[in-house]
Protein backbone atom coordinates (compact mmCIF):
# COMPACT_ATOMS: atom_id res chain seq x y z
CA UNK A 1 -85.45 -10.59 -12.89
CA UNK A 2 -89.23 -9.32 -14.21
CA UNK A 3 -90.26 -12.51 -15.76
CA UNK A 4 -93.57 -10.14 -16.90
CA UNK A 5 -91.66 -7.63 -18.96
CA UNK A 6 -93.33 -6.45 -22.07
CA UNK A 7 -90.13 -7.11 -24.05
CA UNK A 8 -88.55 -10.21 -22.07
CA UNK A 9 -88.45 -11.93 -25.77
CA UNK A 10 -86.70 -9.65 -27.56
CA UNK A 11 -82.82 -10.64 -28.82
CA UNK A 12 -80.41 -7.60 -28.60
CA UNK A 13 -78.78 -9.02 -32.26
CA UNK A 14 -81.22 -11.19 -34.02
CA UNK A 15 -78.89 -10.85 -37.00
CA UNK A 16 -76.88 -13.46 -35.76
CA UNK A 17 -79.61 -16.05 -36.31
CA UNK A 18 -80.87 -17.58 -38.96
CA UNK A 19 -84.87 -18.14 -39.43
CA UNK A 20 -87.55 -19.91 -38.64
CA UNK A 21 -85.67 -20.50 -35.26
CA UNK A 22 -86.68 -21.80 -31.97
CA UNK A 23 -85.84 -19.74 -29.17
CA UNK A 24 -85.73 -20.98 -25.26
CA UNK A 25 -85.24 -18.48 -22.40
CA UNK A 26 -83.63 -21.13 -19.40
CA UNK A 27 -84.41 -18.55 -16.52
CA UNK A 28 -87.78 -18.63 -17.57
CA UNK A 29 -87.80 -22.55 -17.96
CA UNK A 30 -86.65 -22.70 -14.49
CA UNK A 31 -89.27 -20.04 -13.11
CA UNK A 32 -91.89 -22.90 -14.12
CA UNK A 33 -89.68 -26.09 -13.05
CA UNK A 34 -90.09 -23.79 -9.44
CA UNK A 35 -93.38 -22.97 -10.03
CA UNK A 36 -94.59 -26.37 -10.76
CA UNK A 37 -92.84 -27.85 -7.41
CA UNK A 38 -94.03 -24.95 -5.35
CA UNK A 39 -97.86 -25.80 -6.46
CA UNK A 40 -97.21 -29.70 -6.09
CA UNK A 41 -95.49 -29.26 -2.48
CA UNK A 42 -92.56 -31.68 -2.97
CA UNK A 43 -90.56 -32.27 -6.18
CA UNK A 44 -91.70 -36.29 -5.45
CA UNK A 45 -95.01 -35.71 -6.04
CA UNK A 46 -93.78 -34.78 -9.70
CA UNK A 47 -93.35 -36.95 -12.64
CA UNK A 48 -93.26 -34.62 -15.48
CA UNK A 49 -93.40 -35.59 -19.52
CA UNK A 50 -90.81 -34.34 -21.31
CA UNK A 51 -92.58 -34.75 -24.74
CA UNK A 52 -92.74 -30.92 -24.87
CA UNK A 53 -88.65 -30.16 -24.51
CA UNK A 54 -87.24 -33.60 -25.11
CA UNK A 55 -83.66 -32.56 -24.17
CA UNK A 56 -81.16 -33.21 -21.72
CA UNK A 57 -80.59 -29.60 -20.57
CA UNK A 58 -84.31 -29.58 -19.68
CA UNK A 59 -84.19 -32.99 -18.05
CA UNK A 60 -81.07 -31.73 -16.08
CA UNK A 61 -82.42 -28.82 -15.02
CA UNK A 62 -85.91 -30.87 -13.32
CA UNK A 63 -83.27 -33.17 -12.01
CA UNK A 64 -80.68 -30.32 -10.10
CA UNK A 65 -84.46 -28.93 -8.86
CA UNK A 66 -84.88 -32.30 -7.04
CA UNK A 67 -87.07 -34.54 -9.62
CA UNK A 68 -86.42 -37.59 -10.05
CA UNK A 69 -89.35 -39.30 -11.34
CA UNK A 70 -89.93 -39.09 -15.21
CA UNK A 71 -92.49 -39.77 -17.87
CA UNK A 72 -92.26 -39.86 -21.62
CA UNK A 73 -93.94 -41.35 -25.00
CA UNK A 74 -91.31 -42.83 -26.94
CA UNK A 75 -88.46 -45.21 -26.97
CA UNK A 76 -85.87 -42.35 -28.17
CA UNK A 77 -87.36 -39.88 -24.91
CA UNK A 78 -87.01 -43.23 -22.78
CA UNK A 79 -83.29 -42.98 -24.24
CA UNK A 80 -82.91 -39.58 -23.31
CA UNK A 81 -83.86 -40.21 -19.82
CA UNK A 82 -81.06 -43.07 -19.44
CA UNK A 83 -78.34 -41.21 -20.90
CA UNK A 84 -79.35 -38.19 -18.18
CA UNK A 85 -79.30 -40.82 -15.26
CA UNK A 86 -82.74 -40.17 -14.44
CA UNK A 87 -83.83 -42.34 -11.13
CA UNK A 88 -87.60 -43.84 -12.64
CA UNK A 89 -88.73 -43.81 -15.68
CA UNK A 90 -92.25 -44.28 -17.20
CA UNK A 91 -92.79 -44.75 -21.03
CA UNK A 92 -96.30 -43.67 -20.60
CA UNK A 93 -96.93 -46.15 -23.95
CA UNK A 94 -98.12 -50.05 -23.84
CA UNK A 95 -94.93 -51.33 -25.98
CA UNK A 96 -95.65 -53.77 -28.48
CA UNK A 97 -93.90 -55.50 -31.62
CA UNK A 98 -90.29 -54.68 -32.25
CA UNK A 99 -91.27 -51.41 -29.55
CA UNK A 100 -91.23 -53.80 -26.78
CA UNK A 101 -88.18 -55.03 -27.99
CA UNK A 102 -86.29 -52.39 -28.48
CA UNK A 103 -87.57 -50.80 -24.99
CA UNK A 104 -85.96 -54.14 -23.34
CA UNK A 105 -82.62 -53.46 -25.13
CA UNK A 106 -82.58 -49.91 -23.18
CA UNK A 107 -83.58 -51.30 -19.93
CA UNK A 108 -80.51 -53.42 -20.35
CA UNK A 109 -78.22 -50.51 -21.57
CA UNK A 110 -79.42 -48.30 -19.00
CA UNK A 111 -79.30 -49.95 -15.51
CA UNK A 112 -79.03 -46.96 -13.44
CA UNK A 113 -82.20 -46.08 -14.51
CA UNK A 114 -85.30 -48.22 -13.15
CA UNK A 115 -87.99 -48.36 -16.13
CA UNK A 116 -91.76 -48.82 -16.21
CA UNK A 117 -93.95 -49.01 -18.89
CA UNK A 118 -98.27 -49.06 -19.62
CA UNK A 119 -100.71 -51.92 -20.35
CA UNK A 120 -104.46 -51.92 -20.98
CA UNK A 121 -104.74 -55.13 -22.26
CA UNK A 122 -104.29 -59.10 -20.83
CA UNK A 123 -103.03 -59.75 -24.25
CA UNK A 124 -100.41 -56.94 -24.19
CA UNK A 125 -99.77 -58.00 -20.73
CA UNK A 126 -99.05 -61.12 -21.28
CA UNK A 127 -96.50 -60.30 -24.54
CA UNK A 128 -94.64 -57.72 -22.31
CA UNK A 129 -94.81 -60.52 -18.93
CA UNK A 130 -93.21 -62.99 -21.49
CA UNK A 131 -90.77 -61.01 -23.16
CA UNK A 132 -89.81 -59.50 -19.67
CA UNK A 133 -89.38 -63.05 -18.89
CA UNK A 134 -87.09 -64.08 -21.77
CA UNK A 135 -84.68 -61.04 -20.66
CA UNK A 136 -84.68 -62.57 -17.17
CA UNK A 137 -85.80 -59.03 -15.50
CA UNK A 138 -88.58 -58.00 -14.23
CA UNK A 139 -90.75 -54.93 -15.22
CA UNK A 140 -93.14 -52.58 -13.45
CA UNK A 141 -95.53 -51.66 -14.83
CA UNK A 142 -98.35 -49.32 -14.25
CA UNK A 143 -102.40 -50.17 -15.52
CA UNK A 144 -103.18 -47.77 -18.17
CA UNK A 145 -107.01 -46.25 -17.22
CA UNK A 146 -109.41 -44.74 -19.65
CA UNK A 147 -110.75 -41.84 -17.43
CA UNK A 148 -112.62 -39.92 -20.61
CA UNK A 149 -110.09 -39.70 -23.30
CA UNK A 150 -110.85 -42.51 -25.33
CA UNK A 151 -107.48 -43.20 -26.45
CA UNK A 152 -105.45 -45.45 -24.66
CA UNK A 153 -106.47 -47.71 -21.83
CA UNK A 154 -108.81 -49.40 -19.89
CA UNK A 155 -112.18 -48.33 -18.15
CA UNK A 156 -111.09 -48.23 -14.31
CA UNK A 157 -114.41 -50.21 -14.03
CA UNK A 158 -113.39 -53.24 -16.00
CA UNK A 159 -109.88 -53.66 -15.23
CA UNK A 160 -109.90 -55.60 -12.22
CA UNK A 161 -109.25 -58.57 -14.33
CA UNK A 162 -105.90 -57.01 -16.11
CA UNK A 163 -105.02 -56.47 -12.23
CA UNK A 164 -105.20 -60.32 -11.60
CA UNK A 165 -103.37 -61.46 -14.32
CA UNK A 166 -100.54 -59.04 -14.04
CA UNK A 167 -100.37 -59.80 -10.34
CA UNK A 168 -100.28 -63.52 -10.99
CA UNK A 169 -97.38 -62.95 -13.36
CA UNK A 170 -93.06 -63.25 -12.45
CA UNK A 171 -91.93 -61.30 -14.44
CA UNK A 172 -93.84 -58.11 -14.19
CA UNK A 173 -94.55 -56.05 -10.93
CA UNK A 174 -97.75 -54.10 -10.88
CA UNK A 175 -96.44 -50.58 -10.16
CA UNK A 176 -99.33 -48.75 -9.79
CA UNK A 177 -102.40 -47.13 -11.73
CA UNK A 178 -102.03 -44.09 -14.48
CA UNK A 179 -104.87 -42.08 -15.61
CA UNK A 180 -104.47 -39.24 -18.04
CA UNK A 181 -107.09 -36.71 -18.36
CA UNK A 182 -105.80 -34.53 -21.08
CA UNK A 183 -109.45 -34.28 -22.67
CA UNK A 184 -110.25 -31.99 -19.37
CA UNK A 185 -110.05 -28.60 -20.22
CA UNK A 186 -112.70 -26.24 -19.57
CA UNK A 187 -111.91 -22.95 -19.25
CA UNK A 188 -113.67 -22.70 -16.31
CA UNK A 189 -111.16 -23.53 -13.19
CA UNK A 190 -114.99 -24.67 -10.84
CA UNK A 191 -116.02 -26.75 -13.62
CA UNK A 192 -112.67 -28.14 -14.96
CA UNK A 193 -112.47 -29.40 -10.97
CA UNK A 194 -115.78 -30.81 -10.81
CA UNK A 195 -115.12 -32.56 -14.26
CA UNK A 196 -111.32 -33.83 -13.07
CA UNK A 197 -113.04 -35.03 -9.65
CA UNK A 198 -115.59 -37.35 -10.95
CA UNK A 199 -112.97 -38.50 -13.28
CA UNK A 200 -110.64 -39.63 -10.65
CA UNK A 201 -112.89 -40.51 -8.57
CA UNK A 202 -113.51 -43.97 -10.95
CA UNK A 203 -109.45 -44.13 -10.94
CA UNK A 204 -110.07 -44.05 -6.38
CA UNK A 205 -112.62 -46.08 -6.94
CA UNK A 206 -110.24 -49.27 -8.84
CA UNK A 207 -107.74 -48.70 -6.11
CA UNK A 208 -109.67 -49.68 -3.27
CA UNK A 209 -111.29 -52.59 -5.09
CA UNK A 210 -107.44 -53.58 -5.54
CA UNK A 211 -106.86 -52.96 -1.92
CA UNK A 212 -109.80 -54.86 -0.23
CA UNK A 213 -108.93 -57.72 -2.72
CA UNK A 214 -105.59 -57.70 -2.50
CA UNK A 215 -104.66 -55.86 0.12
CA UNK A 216 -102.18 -53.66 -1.56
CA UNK A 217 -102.37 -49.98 -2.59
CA UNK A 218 -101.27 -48.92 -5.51
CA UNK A 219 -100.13 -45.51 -6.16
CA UNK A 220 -101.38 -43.36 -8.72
CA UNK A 221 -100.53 -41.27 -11.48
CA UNK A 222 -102.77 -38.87 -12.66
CA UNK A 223 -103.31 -35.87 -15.08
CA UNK A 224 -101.62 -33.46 -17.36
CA UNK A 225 -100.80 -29.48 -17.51
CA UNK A 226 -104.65 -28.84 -17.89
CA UNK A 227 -105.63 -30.62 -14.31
CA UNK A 228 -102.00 -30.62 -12.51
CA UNK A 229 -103.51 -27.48 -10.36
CA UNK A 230 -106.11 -30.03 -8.94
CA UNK A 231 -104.51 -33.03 -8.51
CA UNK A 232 -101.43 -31.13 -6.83
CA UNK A 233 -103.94 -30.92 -4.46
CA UNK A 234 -105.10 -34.52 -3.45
CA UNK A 235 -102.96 -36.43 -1.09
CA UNK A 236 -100.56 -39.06 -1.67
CA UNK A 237 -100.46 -39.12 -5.70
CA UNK A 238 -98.24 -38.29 -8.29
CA UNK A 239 -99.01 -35.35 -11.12
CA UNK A 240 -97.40 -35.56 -14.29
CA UNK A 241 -97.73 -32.79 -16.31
CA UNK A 242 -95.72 -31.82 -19.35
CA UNK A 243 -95.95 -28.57 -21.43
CA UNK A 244 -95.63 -26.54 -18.07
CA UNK A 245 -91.59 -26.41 -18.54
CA UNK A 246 -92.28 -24.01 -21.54
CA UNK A 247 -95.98 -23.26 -21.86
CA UNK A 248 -97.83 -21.53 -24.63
CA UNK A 249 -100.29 -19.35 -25.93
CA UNK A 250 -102.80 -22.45 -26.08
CA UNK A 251 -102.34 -23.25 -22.38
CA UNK A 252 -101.86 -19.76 -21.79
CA UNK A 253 -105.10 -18.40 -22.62
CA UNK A 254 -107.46 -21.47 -21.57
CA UNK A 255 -105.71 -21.49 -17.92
CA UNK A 256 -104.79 -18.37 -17.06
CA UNK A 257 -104.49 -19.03 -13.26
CA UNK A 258 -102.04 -21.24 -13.85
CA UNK A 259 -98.51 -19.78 -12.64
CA UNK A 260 -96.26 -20.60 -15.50
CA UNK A 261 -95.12 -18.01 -18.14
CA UNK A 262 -93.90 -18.80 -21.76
CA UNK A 263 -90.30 -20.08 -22.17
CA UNK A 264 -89.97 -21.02 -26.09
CA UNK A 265 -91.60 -19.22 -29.20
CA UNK A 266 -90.38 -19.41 -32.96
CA UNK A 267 -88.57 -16.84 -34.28
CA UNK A 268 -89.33 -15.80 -37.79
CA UNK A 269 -88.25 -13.15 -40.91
CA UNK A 270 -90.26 -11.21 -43.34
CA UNK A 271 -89.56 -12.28 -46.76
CA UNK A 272 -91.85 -10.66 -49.34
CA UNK A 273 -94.33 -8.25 -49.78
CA UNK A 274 -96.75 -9.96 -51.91
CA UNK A 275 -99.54 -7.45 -52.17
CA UNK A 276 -100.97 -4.36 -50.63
CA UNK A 277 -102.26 -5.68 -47.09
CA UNK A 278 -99.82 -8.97 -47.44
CA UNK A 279 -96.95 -9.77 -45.72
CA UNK A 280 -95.10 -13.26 -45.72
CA UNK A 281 -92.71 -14.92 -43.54
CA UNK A 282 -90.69 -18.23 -43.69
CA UNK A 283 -92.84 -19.68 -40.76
CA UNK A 284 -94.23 -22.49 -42.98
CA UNK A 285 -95.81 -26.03 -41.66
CA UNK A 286 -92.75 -26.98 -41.18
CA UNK A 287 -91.33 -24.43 -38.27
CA UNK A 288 -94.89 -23.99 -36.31
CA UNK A 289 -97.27 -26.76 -35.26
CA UNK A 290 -100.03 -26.93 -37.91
CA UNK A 291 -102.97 -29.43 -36.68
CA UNK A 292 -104.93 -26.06 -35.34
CA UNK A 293 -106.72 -24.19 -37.40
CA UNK A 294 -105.02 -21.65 -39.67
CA UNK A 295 -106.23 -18.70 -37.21
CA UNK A 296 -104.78 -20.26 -33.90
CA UNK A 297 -101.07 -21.76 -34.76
CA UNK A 298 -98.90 -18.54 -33.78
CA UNK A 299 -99.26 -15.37 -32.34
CA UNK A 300 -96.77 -12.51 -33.10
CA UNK A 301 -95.74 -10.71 -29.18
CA UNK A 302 -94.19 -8.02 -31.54
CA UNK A 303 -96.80 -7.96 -33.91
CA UNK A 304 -100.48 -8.87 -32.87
CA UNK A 305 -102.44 -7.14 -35.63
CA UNK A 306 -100.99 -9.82 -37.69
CA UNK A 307 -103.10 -12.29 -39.02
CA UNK A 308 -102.69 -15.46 -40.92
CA UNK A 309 -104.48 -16.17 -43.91
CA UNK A 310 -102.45 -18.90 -45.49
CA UNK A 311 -99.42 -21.24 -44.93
CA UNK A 312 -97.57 -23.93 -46.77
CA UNK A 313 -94.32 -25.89 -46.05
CA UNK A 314 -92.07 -22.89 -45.98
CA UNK A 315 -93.97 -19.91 -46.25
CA UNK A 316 -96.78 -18.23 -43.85
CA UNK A 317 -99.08 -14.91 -45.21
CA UNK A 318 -100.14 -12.73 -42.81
CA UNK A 319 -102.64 -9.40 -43.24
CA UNK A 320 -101.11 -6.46 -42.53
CA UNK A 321 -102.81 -3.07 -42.43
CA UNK A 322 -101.86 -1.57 -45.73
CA UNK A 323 -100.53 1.49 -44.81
CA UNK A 324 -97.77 -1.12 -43.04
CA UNK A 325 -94.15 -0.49 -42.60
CA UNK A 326 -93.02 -3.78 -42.39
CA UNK A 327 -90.07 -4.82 -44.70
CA UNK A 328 -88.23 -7.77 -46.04
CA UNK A 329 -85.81 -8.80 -43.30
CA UNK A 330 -87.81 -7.66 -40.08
CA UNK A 331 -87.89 -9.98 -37.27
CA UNK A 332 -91.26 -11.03 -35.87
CA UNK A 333 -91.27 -13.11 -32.51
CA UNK A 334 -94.29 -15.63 -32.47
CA UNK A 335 -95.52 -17.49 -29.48
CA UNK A 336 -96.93 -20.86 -30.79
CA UNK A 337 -100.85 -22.06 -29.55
CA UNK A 338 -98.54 -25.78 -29.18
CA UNK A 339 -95.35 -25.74 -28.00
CA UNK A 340 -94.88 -29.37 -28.07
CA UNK A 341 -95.17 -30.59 -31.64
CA UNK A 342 -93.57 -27.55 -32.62
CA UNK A 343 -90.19 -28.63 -30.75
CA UNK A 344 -90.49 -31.38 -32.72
CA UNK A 345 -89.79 -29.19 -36.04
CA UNK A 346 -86.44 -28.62 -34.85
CA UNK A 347 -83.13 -30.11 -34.37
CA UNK A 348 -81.96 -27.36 -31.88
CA UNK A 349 -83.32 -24.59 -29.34
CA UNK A 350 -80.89 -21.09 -29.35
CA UNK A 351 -80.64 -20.08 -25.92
CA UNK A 352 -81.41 -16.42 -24.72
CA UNK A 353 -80.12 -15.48 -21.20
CA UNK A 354 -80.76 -11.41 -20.57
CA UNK A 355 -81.78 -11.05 -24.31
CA UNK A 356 -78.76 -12.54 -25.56
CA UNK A 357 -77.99 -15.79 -27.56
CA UNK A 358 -76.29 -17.90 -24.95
CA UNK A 359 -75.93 -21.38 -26.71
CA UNK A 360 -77.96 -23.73 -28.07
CA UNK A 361 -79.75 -27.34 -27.06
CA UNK A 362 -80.03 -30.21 -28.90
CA UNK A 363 -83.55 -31.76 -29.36
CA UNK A 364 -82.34 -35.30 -29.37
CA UNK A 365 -85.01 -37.09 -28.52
CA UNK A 366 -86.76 -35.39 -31.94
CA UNK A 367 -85.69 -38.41 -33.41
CA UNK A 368 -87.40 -41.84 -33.62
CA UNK A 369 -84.07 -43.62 -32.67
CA UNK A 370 -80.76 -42.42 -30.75
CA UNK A 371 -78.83 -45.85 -30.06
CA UNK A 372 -81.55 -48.20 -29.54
């Protein structure tokens, strides 16, 4: 199969479905899940986020590929993963308040699954060591580092004291370090590096404090899509990248050298022909991920003289040279900038195998809660 063909998108019968939609081509989804191990060397040395799919088709497909490691962001993902038997499990999230209890509840529920979670705080620590505690288990869990993002975690230089007291501590096991560097992303592949290296080198740095001090070494977890490329080539790590499984135009045009192709986009119908020059579809904020500006949320593969110039809830203008032919009812197939929060509009994918609907996939873990 030509995974580069001009019209690999296009649906032989897009009558059959209604719009906006959210297509997902599975032989292209796979082409990355072997693209990603290929550039990491060993499916091991992959822990990948399913924040960007979050279903079990997806998650089965990473774990028939030989990955068995597994991050993820909330407790319904963390769900997700225990009802698809995945191995190790990180929620890549410092659980607190009725979070921490309900992620307790699934470790229970879920035993063939062994769960981790973050902390960046002794205070956090020590609510998580003593709930741990109360459930008579105990939890790994993995120092959350603050490598440049300045959103979660701690500076790698200042943790040394979270290490003590979660290594002095029953009821939690210190699993290992994570650092996410998701604010790395220079479109520049000699820069990015340089940027990612000094980066990790603090996160290096903490471990062999730990391991003169303690004399253990702690593994690490480390990046995201952006800086999986360079960390898939350092030794003895683990890469966890996430939006690789279906990529998008964001990713797309920043990294370029990256080997993974687009696997989801949105379709979406012309409904009116507001003015001379105007075009609208039922793409609204609702069916395409809005935080971007209005100019880079969705690009039409069918249509890229399209522009947007305005978007509500259900409804998205686009120019249109006005000697257009477009009419009310034409199909246009757009590749989202973010692929991830756009999944999140929906409650299914449609499948397309060979341009033709196949099925369809339930995003389950769209929702705040499945069981628990």
């Amino acid at each position: 199969m030509n995974h580069h063909q001009d019209n690999w998108y296009t649906v032989t019968d897009p009558s059959v479905l209604d719009t906006p939609a959210l297509l997902v081509y599975p032989e292209r989804v796979q082409h990355n899940i072997d693209a990603a191990i290929h550039l990491v060397g060993d499916p091991s040395r992959l822990r990948p986020h399913i924040k960007t799919h979050k279903t079990q088709e997806v998650t089965e497909l990473l774990i028939r590929s030989g990955v068995h490691q597994f991050k993820c962001a909330t407790i319904a993902e963390a769900e997700l993963l225990g009802i698809c038997k995945a191995k190790d499990v990180l929620l890549a999230y410092q659980p607190v308040g009725p979070k921490l209890k309900r992620f307790l509840a699934l470790i229970e529920h879920y035993p063939d699954t062994q769960y981790a979670c973050l902390t960046d705080t002794i205070a956090a620590a020590q609510e998580i060591a003593h709930a741990a505690q109360q459930a008579n288990i105990v939890l790994p869990v993995f120092i959350d580092l603050n490598v440049g993002m300045n959103r979660t975690g701690i500076a790698p230089e200042d943790a040394l004291s979270l290490v003590d007291f979660c290594l002095q501590q029953s009821s939690i096991q210190l699993a290992g370090l994570h650092a996410y560097d998701g604010h790395i992303r220079h479109p520049d592949p000699i820069e990015r590096k340089q940027i990612c290296d000094a980066a990790f080198a603090r996160t290096k740095a903490l471990q062999k404090k730990i391991e003169d001090q303690y004399g253990s070494t702690l593994s690490i977890i480390a990046g995201g899509s952006p800086s999986f490329p360079i960390h898939a080539q350092r030794e003895n790590m683990v890469c966890s990248p996430g939006t690789f499984v279906y990529w998008d135009h964001g990713y797309a045009s920043l990294f370029p050298e990256q080997p993974f192709i687009p696997a989801a986009l949105v379709l979406t119908r012309i409904i009116s022909l507001p003015a001379p020059g105007m075009i609208c579809t039922d793409l609204g904020h609702k069916s395409v991920a809005a935080e971007n500006p209005l100019d880079k949320r969705v690009v039409f593969l069918n249509a890229p003289e399209l522009k947007a110039i305005s978007q509500s809830e259900e409804h998205l203008v686009l120019a249109a040279p006005e000697n257009h032919t477009y009419r009310p009812g034409d199909i246009l197939y757009g590749l989202p900038m973010h692929i991830c929060p756009t999944c999140a509009l929906y409650e299914r994918a449609i499948t397309i195998i060979r341009h033709q609907v196949e099925g369809e996939w339930m995003i389950r873990a769209r929702d705040r809660k499945i069981q628990y």
